[in-house]
Protein backbone atom coordinates (compact mmCIF):
# COMPACT_ATOMS: atom_id res chain seq x y z
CA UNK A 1 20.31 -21.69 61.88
CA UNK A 2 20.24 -20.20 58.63
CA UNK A 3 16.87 -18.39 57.49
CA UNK A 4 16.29 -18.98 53.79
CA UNK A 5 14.61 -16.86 51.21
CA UNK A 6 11.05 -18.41 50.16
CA UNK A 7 10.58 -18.88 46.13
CA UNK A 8 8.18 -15.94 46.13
CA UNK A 9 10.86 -13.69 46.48
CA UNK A 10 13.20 -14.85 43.92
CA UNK A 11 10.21 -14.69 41.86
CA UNK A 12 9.88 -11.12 42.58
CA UNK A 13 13.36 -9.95 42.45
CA UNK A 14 13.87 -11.48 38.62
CA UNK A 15 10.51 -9.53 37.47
CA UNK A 16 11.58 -6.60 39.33
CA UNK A 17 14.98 -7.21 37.41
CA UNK A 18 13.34 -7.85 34.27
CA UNK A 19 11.10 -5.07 34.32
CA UNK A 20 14.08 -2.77 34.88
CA UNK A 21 15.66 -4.40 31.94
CA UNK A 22 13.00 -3.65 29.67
CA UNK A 23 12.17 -0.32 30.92
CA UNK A 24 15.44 1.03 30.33
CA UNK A 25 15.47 -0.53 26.57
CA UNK A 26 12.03 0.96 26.03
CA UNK A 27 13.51 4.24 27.25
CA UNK A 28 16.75 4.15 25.02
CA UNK A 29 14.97 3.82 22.24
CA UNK A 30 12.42 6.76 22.62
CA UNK A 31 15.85 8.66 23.44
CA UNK A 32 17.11 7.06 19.99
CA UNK A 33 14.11 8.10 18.16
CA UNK A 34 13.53 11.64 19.49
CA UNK A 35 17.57 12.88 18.98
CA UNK A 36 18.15 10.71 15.82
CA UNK A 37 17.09 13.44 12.32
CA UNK A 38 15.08 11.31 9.69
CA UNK A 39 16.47 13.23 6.86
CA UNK A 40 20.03 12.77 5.42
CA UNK A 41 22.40 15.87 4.50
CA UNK A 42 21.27 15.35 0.71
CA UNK A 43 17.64 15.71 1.44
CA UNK A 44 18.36 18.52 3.90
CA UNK A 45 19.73 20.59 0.67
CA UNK A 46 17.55 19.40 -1.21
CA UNK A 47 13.98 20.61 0.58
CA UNK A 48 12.91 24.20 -0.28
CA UNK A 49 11.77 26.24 2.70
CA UNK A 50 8.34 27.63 2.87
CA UNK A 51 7.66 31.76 2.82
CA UNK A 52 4.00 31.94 2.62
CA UNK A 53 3.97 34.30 0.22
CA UNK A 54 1.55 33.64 -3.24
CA UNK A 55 2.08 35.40 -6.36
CA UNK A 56 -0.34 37.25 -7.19
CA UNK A 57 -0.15 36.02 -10.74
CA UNK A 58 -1.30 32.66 -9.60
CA UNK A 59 -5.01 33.99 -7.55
CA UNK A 60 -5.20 36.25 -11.14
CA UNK A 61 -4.86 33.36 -13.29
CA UNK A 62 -7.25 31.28 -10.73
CA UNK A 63 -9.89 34.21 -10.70
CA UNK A 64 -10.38 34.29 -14.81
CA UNK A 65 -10.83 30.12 -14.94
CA UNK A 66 -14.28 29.54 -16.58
CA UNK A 67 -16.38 26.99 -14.43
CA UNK A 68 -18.87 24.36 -16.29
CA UNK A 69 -21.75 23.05 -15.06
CA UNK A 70 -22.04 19.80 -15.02
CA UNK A 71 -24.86 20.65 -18.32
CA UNK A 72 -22.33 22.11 -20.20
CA UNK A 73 -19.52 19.28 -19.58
CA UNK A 74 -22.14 16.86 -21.18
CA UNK A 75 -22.18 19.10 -23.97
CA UNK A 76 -18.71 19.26 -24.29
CA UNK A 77 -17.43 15.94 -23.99
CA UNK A 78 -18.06 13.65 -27.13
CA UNK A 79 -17.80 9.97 -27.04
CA UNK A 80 -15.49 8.82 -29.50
CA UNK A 81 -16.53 4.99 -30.60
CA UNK A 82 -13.87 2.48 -30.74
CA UNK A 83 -13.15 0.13 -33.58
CA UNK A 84 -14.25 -3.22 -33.41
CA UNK A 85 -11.91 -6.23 -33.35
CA UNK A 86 -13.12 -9.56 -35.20
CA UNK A 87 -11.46 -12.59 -35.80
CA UNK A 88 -11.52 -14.68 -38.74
CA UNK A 89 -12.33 -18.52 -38.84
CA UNK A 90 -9.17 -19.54 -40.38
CA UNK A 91 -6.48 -20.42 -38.35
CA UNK A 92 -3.36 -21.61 -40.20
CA UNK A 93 -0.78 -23.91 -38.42
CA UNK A 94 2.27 -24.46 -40.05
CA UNK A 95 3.49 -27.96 -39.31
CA UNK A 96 7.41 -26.93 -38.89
CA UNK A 97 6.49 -24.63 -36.00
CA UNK A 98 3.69 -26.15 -34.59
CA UNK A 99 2.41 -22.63 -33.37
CA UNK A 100 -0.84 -21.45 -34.80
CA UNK A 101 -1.33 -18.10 -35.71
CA UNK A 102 -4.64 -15.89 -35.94
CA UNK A 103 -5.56 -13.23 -38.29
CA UNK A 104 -7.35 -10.25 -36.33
CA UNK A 105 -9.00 -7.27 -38.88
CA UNK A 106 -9.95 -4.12 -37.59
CA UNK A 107 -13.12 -2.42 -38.75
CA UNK A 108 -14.56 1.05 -38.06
């Protein structure tokens, strides 16, 4: 007599299959990732290496900036007022168009 395999253990051998499957995707694609460089060739030209090294123009020019308080920047900044925008009653429709057009005046 034959002995045959329970349903249990087909069960388990397509997960254990499946999970292989997956795993080596998941693993192939971190390998993808990690090798593959996200810059082209252009933008490999193109991107200036760093030195560390500041002029020392730049920490002089930094060093004689004045610094407000926050007193002094009321002082200095002015509100300008802005003109006022008014329509006029009339309307005038021309009966050829049929579009109606509004006069606007500005006044300071």
């Amino acid at each position: 007599m034959k002995a045959t395999r329970t349903l249990s253990s087909y069960i388990l051998l397509v997960g254990v299959m499946g999970l292989s499957i997956v795993g080596g995707v998941v693993a192939y694609q971190i390998y993808s990732a990690s090798t593959k460089s996200q810059t082209t060739t252009q933008q490999a030209k193109a991107i200036k290496s760093l030195d560390g090294a500041i002029n020392q123009t730049i920490i002089d020019n930094l060093e004689k900036r004045t610094v407000y308080t926050d007193a002094e920047m009321g002082l200095l900044l002015i509100a300008t007022p802005t003109p006022e925008i008014t329509e006029t009653a009339e309307s005038v429709v021309p009966e050829s168009t049929g579009s109606a057009t509004t006069q606007i005046q500005i006044s300071e």
